[in-house]
N, C-alpha and C. Protein backbone atom coordinates (compact mmCIF):
# COMPACT_ATOMS: atom_id res chain seq x y z
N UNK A 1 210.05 132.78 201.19
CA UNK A 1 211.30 133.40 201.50
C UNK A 1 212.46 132.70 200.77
N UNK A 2 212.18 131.87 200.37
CA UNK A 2 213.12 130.74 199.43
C UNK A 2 213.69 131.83 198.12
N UNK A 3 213.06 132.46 197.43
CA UNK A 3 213.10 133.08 196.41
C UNK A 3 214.29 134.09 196.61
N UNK A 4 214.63 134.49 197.93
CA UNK A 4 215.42 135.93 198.57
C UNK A 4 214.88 136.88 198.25
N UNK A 5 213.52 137.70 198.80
CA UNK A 5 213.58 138.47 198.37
C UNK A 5 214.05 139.97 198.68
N UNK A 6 213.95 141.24 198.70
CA UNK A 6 214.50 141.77 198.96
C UNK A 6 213.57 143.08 199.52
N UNK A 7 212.24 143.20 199.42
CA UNK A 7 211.50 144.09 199.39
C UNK A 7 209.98 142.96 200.41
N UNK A 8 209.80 143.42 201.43
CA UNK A 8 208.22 142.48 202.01
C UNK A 8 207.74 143.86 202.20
N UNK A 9 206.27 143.12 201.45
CA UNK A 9 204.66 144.49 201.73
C UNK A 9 204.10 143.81 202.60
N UNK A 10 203.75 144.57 203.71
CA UNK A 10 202.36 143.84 204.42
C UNK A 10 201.66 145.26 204.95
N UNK A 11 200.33 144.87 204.56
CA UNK A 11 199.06 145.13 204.69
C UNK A 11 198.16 145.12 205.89
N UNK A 12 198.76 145.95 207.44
CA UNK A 12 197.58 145.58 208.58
C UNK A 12 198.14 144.01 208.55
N UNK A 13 199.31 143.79 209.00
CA UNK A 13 199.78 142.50 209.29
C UNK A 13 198.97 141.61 210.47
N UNK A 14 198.20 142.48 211.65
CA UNK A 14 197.66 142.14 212.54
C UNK A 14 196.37 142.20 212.83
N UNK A 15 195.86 142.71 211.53
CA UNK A 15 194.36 142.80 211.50
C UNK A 15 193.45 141.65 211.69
N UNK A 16 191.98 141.84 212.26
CA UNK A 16 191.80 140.51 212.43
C UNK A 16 192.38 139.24 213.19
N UNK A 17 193.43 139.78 213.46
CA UNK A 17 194.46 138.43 214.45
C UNK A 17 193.71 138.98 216.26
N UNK A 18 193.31 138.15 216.94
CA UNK A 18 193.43 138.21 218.13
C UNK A 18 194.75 138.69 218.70
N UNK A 19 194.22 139.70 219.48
CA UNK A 19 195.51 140.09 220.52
C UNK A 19 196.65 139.09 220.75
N UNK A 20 195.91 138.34 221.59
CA UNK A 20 196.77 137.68 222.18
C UNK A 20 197.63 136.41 221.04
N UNK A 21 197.30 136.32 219.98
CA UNK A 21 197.77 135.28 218.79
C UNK A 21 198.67 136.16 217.94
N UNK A 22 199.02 137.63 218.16
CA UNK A 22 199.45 138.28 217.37
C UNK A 22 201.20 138.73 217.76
N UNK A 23 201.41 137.83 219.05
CA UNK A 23 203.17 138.10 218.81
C UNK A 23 203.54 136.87 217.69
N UNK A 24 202.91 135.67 217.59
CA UNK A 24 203.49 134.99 216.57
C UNK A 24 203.96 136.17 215.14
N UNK A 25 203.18 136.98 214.75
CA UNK A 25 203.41 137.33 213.70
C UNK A 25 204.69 138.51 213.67
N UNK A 26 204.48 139.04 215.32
CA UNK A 26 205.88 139.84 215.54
C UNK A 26 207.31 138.71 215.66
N UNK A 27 206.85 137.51 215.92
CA UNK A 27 208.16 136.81 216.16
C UNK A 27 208.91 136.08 214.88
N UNK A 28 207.43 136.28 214.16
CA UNK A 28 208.13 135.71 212.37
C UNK A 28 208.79 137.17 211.72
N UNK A 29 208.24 138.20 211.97
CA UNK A 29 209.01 139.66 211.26
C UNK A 29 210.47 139.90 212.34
N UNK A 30 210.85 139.21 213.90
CA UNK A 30 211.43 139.38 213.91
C UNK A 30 212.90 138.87 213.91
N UNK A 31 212.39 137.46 213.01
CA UNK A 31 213.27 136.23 212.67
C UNK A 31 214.04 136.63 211.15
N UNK A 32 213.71 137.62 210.48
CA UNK A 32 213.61 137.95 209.25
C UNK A 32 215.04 139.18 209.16
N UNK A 33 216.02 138.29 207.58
CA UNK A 33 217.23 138.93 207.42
C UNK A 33 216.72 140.51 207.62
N UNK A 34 218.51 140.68 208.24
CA UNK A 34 218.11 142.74 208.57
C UNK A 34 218.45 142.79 207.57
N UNK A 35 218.54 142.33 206.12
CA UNK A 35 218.65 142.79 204.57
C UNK A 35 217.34 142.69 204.16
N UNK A 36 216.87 142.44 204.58
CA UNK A 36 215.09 142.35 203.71
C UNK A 36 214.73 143.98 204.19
N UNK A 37 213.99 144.87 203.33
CA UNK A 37 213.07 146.03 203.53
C UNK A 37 212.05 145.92 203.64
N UNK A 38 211.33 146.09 204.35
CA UNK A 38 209.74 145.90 205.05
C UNK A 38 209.14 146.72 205.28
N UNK A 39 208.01 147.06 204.40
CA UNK A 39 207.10 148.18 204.18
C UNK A 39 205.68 147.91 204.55
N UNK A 40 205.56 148.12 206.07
CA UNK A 40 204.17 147.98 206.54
C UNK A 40 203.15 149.24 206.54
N UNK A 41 201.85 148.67 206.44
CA UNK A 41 200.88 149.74 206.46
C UNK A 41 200.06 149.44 207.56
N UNK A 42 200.35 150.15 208.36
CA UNK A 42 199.69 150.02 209.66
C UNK A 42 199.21 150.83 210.62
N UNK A 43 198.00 150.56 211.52
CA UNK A 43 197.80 151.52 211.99
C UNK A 43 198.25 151.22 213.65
N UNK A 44 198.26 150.47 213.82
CA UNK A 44 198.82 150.24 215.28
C UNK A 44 199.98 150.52 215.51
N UNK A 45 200.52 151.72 216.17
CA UNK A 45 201.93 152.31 215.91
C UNK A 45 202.53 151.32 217.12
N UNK A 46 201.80 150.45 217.70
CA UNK A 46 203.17 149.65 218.71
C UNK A 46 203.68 148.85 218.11
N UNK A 47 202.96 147.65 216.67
CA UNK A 47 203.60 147.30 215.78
C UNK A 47 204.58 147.97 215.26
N UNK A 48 203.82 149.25 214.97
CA UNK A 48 205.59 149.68 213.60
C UNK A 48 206.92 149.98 214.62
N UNK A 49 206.58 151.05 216.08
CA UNK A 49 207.32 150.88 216.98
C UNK A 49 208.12 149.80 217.23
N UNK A 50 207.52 148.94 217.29
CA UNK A 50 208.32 147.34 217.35
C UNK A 50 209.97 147.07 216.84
N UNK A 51 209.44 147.48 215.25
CA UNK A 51 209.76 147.34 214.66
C UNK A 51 211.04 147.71 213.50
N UNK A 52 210.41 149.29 213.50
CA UNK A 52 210.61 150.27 212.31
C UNK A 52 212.00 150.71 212.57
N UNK A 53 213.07 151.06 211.63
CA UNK A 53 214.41 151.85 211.67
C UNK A 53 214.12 153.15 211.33
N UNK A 54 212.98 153.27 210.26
CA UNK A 54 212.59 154.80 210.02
C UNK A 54 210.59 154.58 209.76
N UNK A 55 210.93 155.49 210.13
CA UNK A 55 208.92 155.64 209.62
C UNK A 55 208.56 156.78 208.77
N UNK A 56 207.84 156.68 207.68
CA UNK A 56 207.47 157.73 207.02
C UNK A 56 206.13 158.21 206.98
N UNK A 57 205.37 158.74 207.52
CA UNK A 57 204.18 159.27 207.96
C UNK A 57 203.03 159.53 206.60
N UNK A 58 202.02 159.23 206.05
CA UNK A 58 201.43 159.87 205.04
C UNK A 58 199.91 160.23 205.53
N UNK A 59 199.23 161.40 205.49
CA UNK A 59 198.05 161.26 206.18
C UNK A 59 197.41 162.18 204.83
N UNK A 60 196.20 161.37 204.79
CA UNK A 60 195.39 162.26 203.54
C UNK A 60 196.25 162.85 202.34
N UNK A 61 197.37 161.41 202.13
CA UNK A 61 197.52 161.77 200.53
C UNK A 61 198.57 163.07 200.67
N UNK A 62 198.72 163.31 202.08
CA UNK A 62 200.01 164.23 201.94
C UNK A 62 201.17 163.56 202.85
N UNK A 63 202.63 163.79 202.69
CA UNK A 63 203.26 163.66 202.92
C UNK A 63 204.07 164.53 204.46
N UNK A 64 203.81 163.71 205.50
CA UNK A 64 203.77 164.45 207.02
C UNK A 64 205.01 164.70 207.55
N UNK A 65 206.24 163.84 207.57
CA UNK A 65 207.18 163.39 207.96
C UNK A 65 207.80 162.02 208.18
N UNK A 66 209.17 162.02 208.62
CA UNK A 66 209.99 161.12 208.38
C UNK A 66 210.49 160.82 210.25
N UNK A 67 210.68 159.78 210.58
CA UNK A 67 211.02 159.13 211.83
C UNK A 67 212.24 158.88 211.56
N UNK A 68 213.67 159.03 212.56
CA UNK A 68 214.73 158.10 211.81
C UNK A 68 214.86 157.50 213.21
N UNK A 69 215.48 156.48 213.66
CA UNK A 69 216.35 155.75 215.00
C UNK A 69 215.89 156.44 216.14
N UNK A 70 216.38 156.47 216.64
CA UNK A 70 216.14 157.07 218.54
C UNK A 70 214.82 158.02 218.60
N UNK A 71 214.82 158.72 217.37
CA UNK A 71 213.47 159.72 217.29
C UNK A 71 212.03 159.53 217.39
N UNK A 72 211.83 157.87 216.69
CA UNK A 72 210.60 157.31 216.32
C UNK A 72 209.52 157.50 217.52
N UNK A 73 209.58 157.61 218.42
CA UNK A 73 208.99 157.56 219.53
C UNK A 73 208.54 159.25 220.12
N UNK A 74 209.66 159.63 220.37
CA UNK A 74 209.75 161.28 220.61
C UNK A 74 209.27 161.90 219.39
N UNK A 75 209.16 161.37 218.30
CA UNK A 75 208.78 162.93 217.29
C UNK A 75 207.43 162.36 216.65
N UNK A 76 206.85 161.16 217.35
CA UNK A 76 205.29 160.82 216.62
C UNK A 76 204.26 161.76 217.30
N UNK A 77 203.20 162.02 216.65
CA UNK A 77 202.14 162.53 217.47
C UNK A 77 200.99 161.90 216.97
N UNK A 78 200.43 161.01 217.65
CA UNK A 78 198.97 160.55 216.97
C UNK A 78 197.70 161.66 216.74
N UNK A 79 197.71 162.64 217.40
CA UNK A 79 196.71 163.76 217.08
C UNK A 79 196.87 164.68 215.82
C-alpha cells in the first residue's frame, strides 16, 4: 500500500479462510482509503454486501445489472 495505489483486485478474498479467521480480512478492507477502488470477485454476497457502493452483476459472460447505494440489498436476487 506504500506505492498508493489506486485500483485493488481481489480474487475470492475469503476463500479457503476459515469462517471464523475471516473478519480479519474484512477489518483490513475496512481500514482502507475510501479513494482506493476495489474490485472483488466474489461469491459470498455478505462479503460484497459488506462492503460494496455499487455492484455490477456478470453471470455467464453476460452482463445482468448494476446495484447502486440503498438498492444493493433490495434489487439482488441470488436465483
Amino acid at each position: 500500500m506504500s506505492l498508493r495505489p489506486r485500483i485493488l483486485l481481489l480474487d475470492e478474498p475469503a476463500a479457503g479462510v476459515p469462517s471464523h479467521e475471516t473478519e480479519v480480512i474484512h477489518q483490513a478492507l475496512g481500514r482502507l482509503p475510501a479513494d482506493i477502488a476495489i474490485l472483488i470477485i466474489e461469491h459470498d454476497m455478505g462479503v460484497v454486501f459488506r462492503f460494496a457502493h455499487e455492484i455490477v452483476v456478470l453471470a455467464y459472460i453476460s452482463h445482468t445489472g448494476v446495484f447502486l447505494g440503498g438498492n444493493l440489498c433490495g434489487g439482488w436476487s441470488s436465483g
